[in-house]
Protein backbone atom coordinates (compact mmCIF):
# COMPACT_ATOMS: atom_id res chain seq x y z
CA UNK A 1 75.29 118.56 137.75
CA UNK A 2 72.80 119.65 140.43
CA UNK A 3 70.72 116.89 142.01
CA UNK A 4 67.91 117.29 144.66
CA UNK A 5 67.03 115.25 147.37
CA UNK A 6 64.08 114.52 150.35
CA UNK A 7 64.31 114.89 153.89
CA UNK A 8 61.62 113.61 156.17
CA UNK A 9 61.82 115.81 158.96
CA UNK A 10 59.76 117.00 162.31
CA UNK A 11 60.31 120.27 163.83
CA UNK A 12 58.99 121.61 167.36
CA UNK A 13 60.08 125.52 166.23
CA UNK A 14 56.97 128.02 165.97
CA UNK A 15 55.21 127.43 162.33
CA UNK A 16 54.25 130.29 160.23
CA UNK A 17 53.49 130.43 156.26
CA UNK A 18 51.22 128.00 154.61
CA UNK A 19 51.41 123.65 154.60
CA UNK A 20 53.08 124.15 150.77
CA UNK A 21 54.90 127.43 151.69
CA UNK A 22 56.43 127.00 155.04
CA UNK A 23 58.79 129.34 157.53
CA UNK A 24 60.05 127.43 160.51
CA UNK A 25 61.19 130.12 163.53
CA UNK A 26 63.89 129.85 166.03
CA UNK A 27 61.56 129.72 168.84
CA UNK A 28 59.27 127.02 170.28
CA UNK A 29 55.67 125.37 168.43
CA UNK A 30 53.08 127.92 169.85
CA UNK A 31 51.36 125.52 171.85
CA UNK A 32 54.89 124.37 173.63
CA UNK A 33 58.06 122.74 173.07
CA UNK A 34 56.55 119.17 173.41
CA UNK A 35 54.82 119.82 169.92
CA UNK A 36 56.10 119.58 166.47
CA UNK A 37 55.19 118.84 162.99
CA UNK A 38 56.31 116.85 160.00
CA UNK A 39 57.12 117.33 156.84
CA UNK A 40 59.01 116.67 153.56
CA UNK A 41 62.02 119.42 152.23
CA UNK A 42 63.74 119.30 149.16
CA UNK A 43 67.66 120.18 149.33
CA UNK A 44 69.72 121.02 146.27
CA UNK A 45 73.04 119.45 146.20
CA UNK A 46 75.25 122.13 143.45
CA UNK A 47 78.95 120.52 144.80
CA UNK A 48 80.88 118.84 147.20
CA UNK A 49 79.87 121.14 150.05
CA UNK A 50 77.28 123.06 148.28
CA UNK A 51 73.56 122.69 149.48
CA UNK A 52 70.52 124.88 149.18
CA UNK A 53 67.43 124.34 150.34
CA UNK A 54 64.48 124.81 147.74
CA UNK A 55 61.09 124.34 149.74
CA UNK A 56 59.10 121.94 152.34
CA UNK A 57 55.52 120.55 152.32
CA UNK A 58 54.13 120.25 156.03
CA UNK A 59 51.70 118.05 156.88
CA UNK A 60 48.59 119.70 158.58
CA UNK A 61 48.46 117.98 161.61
CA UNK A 62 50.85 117.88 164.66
CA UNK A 63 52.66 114.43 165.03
CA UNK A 64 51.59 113.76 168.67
CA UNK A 65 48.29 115.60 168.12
CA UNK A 66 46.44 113.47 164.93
CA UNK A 67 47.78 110.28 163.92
CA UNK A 68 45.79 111.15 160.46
CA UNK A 69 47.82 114.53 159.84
CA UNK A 70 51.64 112.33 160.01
CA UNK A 71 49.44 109.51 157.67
CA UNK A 72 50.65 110.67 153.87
CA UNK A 73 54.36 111.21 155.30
CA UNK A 74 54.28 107.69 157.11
CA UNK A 75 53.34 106.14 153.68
CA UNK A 76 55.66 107.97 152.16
CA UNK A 77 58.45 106.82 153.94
CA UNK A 78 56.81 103.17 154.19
CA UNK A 79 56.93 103.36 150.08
CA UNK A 80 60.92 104.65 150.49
CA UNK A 81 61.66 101.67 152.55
CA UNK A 82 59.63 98.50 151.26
CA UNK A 83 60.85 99.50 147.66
CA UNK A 84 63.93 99.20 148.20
CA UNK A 85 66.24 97.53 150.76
CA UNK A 86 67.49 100.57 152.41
CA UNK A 87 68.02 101.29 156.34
CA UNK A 88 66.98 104.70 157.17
CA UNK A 89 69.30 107.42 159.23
CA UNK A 90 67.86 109.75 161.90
CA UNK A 91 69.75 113.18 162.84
CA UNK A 92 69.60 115.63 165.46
CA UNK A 93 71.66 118.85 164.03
CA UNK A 94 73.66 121.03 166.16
CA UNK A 95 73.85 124.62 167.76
CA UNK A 96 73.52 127.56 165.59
CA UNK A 97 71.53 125.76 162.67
CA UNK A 98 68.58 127.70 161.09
CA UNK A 99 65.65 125.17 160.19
CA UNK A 100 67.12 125.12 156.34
CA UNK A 101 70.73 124.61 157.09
CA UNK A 102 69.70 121.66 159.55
CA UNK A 103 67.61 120.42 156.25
CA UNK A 104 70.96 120.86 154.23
CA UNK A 105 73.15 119.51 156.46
CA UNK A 106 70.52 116.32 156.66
CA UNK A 107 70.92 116.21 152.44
CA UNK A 108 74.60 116.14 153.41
CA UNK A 109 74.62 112.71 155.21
CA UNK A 110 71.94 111.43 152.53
CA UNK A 111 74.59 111.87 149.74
CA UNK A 112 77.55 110.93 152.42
CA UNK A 113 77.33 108.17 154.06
CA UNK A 114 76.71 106.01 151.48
CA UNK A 115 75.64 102.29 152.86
CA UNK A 116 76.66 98.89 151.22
CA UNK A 117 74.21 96.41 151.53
CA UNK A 118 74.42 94.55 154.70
CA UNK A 119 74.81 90.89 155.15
CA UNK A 120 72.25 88.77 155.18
CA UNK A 121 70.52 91.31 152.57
CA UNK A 122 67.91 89.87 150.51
CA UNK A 123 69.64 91.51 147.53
CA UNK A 124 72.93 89.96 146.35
CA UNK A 125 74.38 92.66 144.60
CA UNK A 126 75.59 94.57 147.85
CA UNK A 127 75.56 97.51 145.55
CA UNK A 128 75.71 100.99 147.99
CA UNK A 129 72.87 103.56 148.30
CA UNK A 130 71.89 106.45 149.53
CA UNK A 131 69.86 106.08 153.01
CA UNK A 132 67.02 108.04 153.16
CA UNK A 133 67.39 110.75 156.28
CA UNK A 134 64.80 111.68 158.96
CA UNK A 135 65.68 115.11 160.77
CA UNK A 136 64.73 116.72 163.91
CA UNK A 137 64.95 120.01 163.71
CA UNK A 138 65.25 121.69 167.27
CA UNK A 139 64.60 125.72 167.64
CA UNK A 140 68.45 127.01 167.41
CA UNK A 141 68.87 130.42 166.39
CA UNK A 142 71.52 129.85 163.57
CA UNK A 143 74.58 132.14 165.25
CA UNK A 144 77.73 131.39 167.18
CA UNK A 145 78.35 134.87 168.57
CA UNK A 146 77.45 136.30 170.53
CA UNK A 147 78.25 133.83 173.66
CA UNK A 148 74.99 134.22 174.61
CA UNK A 149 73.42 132.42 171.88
CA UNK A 150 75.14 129.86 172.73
CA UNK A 151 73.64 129.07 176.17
CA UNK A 152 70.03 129.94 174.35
CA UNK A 153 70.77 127.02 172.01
CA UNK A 154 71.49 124.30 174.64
CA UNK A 155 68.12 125.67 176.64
CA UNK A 156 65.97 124.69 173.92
CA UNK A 157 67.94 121.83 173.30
CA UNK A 158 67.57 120.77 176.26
CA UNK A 159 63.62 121.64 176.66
CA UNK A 160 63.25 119.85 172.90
CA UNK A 161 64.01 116.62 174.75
CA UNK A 162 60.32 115.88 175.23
CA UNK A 163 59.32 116.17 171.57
CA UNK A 164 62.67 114.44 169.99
CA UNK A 165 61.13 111.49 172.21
CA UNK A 166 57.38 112.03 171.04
CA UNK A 167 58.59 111.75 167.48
CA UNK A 168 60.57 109.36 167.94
CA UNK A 169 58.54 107.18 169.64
CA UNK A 170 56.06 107.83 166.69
CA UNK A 171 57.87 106.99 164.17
CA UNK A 172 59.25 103.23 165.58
CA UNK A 173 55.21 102.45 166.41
CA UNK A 174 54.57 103.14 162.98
CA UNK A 175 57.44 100.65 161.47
CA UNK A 176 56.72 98.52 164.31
CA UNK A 177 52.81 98.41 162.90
CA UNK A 178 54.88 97.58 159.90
CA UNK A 179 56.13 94.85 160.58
CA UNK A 180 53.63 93.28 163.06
CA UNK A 181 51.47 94.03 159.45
CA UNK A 182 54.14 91.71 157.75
CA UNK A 183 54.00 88.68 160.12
CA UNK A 184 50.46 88.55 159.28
CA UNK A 185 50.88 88.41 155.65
CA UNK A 186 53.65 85.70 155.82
CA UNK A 187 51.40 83.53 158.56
CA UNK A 188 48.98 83.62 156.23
CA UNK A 189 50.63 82.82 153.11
CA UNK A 190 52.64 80.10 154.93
CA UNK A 191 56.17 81.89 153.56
CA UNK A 192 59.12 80.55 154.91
CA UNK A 193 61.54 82.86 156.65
CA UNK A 194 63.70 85.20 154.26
CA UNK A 195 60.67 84.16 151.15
CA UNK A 196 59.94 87.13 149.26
CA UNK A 197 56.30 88.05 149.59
CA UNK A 198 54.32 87.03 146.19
CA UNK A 199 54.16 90.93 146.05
CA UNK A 200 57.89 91.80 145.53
CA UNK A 201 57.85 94.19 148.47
CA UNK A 202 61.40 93.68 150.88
CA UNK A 203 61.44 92.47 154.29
CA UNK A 204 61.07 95.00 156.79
CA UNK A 205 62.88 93.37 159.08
CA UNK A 206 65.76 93.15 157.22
CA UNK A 207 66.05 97.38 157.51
CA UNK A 208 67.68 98.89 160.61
CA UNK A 209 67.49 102.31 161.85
CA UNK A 210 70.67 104.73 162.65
CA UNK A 211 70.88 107.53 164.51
CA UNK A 212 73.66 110.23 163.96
CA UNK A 213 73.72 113.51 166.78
CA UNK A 214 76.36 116.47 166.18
CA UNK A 215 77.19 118.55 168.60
CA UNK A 216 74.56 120.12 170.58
CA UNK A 217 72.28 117.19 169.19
CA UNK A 218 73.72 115.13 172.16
CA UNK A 219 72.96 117.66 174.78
CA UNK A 220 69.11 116.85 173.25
CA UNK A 221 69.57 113.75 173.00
CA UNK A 222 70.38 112.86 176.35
CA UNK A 223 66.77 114.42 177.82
CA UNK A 224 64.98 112.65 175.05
CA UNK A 225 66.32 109.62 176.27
CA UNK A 226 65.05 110.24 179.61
CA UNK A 227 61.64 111.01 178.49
CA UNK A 228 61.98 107.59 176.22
CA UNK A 229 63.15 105.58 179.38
CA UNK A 230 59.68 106.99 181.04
CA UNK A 231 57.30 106.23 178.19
CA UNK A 232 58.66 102.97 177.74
CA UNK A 233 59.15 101.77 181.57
CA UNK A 234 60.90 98.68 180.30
CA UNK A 235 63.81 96.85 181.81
CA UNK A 236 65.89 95.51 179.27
CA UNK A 237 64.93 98.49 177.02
CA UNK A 238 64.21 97.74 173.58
CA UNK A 239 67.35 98.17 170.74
CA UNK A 240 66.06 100.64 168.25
CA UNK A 241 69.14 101.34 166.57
CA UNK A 242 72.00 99.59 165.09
CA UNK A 243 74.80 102.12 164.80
CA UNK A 244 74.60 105.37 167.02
CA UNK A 245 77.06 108.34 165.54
CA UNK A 246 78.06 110.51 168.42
CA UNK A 247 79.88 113.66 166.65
CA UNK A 248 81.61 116.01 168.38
CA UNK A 249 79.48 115.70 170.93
CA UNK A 250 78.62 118.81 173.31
CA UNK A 251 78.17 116.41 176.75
CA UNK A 252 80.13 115.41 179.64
CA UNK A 253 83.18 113.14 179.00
CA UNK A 254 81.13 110.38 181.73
CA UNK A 255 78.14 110.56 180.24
CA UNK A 256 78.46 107.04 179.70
CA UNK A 257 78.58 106.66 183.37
CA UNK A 258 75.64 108.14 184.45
CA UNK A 259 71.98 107.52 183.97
CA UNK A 260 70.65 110.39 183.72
CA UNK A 261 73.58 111.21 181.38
CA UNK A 262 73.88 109.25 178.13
CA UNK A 263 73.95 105.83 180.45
CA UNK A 264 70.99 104.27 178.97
CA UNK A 265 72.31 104.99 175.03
CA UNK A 266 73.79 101.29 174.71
CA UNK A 267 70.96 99.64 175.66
CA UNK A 268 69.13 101.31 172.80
CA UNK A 269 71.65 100.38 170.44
CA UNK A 270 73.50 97.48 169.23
CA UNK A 271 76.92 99.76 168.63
CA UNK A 272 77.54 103.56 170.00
CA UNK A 273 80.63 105.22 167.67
CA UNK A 274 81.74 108.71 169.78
CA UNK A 275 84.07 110.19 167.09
CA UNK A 276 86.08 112.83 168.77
CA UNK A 277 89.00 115.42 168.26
CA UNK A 278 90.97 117.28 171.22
CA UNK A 279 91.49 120.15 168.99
CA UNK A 280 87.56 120.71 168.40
CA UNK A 281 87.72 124.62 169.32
CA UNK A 282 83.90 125.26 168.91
CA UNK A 283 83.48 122.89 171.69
CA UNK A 284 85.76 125.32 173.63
CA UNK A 285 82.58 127.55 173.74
CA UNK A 286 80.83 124.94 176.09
CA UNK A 287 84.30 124.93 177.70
CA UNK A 288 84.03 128.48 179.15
CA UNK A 289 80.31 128.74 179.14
CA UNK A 290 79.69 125.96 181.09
CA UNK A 291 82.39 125.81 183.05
CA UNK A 292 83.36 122.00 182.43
CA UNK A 293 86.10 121.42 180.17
CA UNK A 294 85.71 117.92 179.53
CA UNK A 295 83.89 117.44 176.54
CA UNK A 296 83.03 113.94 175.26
CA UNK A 297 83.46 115.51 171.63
CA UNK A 298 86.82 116.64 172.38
CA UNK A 299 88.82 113.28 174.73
CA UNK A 300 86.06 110.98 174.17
CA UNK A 301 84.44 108.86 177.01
CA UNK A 302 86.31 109.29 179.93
CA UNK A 303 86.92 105.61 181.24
CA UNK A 304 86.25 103.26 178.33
CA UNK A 305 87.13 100.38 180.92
CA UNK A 306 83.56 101.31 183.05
CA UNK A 307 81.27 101.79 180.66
CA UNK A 308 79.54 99.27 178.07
CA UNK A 309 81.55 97.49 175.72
CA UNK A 310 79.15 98.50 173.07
CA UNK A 311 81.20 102.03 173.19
CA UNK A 312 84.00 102.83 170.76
CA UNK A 313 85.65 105.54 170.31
CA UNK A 314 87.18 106.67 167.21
CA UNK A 315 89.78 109.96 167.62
CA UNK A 316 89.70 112.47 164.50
CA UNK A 317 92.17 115.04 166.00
CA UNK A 318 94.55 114.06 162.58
CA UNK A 319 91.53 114.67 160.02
CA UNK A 320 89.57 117.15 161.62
CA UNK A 321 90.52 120.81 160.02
CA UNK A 322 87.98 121.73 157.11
CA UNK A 323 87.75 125.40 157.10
CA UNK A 324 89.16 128.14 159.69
CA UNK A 325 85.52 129.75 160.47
CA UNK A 326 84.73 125.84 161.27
CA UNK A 327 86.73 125.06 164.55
CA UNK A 328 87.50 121.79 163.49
CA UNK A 329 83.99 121.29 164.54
CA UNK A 330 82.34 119.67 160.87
CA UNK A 331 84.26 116.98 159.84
CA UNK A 332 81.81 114.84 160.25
CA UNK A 333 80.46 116.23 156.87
CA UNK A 334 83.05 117.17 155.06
CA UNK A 335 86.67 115.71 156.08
CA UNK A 336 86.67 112.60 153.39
CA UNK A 337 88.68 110.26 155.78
CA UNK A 338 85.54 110.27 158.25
CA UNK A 339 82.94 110.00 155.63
CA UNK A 340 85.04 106.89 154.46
CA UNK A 341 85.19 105.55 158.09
CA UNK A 342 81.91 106.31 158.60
CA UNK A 343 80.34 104.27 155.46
CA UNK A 344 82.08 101.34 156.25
CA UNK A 345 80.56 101.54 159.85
CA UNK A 346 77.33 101.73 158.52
CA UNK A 347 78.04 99.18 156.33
CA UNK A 348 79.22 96.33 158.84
CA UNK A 349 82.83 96.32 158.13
CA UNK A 350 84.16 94.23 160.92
CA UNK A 351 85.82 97.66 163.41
CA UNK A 352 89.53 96.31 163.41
CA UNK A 353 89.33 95.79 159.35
CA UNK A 354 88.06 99.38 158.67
CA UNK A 355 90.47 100.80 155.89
CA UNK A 356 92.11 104.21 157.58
CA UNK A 357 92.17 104.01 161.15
CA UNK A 358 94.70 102.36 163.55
CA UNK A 359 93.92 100.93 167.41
CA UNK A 360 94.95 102.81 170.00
CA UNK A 361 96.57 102.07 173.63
CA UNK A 362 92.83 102.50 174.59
CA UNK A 363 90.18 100.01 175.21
CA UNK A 364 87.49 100.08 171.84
CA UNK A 365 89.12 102.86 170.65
CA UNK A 366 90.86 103.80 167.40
CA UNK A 367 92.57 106.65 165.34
CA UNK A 368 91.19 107.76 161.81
CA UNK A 369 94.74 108.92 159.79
CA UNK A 370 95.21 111.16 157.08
CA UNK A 371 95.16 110.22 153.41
CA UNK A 372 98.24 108.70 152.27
CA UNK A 373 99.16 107.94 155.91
CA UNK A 374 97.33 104.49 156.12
């Protein structure tokens, strides 16, 4: 039976259509890369690996333009959250994604990675849920080939660092407002901690916020972080997220190491996951265009021993195959054995008790086996 589900989602790729109707390009906003806009699409989920998008509503104001124009989406997501106790994901698609196959593969993770309620949840049934999903959707051009396109892609990944940051930024001042809002309330009413507000609205606080990046995703990810680290000019920097879900990353195998690099990641988060196969041959593509073989998405960090201990690394080179046009390059999506690593992650699962994967001779670092090998 079909179902349909919501993605939030902002988008700096040139607008055209109407607010109900929209077309998203695979070039930049008109007035630069720095600007997006936000908006709701509906995905149809017809199988296992069958998605279609249906349609998007756009709100009619830029994000970093008009506070009022993001307003009706903020509340919309507020309602999503303080109904029910449910952490929300954030993901930055890869290279060669049009704007509705980054929308579908954002569906994807909303019907995947399933969550179990965490402890110290105000609900006792622990009962699993869907997360809702907020997507950036970067201007890449939806092909693999020629090689070209490929070097396109990372330039506007790279130059849709600013605005990844802008909404990003946006969105944790709103929940932030959120909760500051909360405090209030309880202060007032003279509620205990963990007392349920006369209301029946959950605890914001008790929500976290995870981030998942595939591929080219990390390549923006690492200039949005850089723009964060400027905006926020704070020293310890603030931990937004709880889990981080590296994917087959396309970055450096030391980007742990360096600053400027992926280096200030961990101090974002309370747990970075880099899940990573050596037989990831779409990767290869960065491999000869860029002229570095080492690929964090293929041999994971390069020295776990240097870099924070909030790293792991999890090695998927056993459960990675999904399809030959794939590369080995999407089973973060589709191969079950991640999915089920994945939701226990998410979930809290203490790392060494995750059912499925093994430790390896490595520091923080583990191997995800095939079913019926565990």
């Amino acid at each position: 039976m079909a179902t349909t589900a919501d993605v939030y989602f902002a988008s700096n790729r040139n607008f055209n259509g109407s607010l109900t109707e929209p077309e998203f390009g695979e070039r930049f906003n008109e007035a630069g890369p720095q600007y997006y806009r936000v908006g709701k699409a509906s995905v149809e989920r017809r199988g296992r690996d069958d998605y279609a998008f249906l349609n998007a509503r756009v709100e009619a104001e830029a994000l970093d333009q008009n506070v009022r124009g993001s307003q009706s989406l903020f509340e919309d997501v507020r309602h999503t959250l303080r109904s029910s106790d449910r952490d929300i994901v954030l993901f930055l698609h890869g290279f060669a994604n049009t704007f509705e196959s980054g929308m579908e593969r954002a569906a994807q993770l909303h019907a995947e990675y399933q969550i179990t309620r965490h402890p110290g949840s105000s609900d006792p049934t622990r009962e699993s849920y869907r997360p809702p999903v907020f997507a950036f959707s970067w201007p890449s051009n939806g092909r693999v080939f020629p090689r070209y396109e490929y070097q396109s892609d990372r330039d506007d990944a790279q130059a849709s660092g600013v605005a990844v940051a802008r909404a990003l930024l946006r969105l944790l001042k709103y929940l932030t407002s959120l909760r500051d809002e909360e405090r209030v309330r309880r202060r007032a009413m003279n509620l205990q901690p963990g007392e349920p507000l006369p209301d029946g609205e959950r605890l914001l606080c008790e929500q976290r916020i995870h981030l998942v990046a595939h591929s080219m995703g990390n390549w923006t990810l690492r200039f949005a972080l850089n723009r964060l680290f400027e905006e926020l000019r704070m020293q310890p920097l603030p931990r937004i997220f709880e889990h981080v879900l590296l994917m087959a990353a396309d970055e450096d195998d030391d980007a742990f190491e360096e600053k400027l690099k992926l280096g200030l990641l961990p101090g974002l988060a309370k747990f970075v996951h880099v899940y990573h196969s050596r037989s990831d041959r779409i990767l290869d593509v960065s491999d000869l265009t860029k002229g570095n073989p080492n690929r964090l998405g293929e041999v994971g960090p390069r020295n776990m021993e240097a870099i924070s201990d909030r790293v792991y690394a999890i090695d998927c080179s056993d459960v990675d195959f999904t399809e030959v046009g794939h590369g080995n390059h999407q089973y973060y999506r589709l191969r079950e054995e991640v999915i089920a690593d994945v939701r226990q992650v998410l979930s809290d699962k203490p790392f060494d008790a995750i059912a499925g994967r093994v430790r390896t001779s490595r520091s923080r670092s583990y191997r995800i086996l095939p079913r019926g090998n565990d």
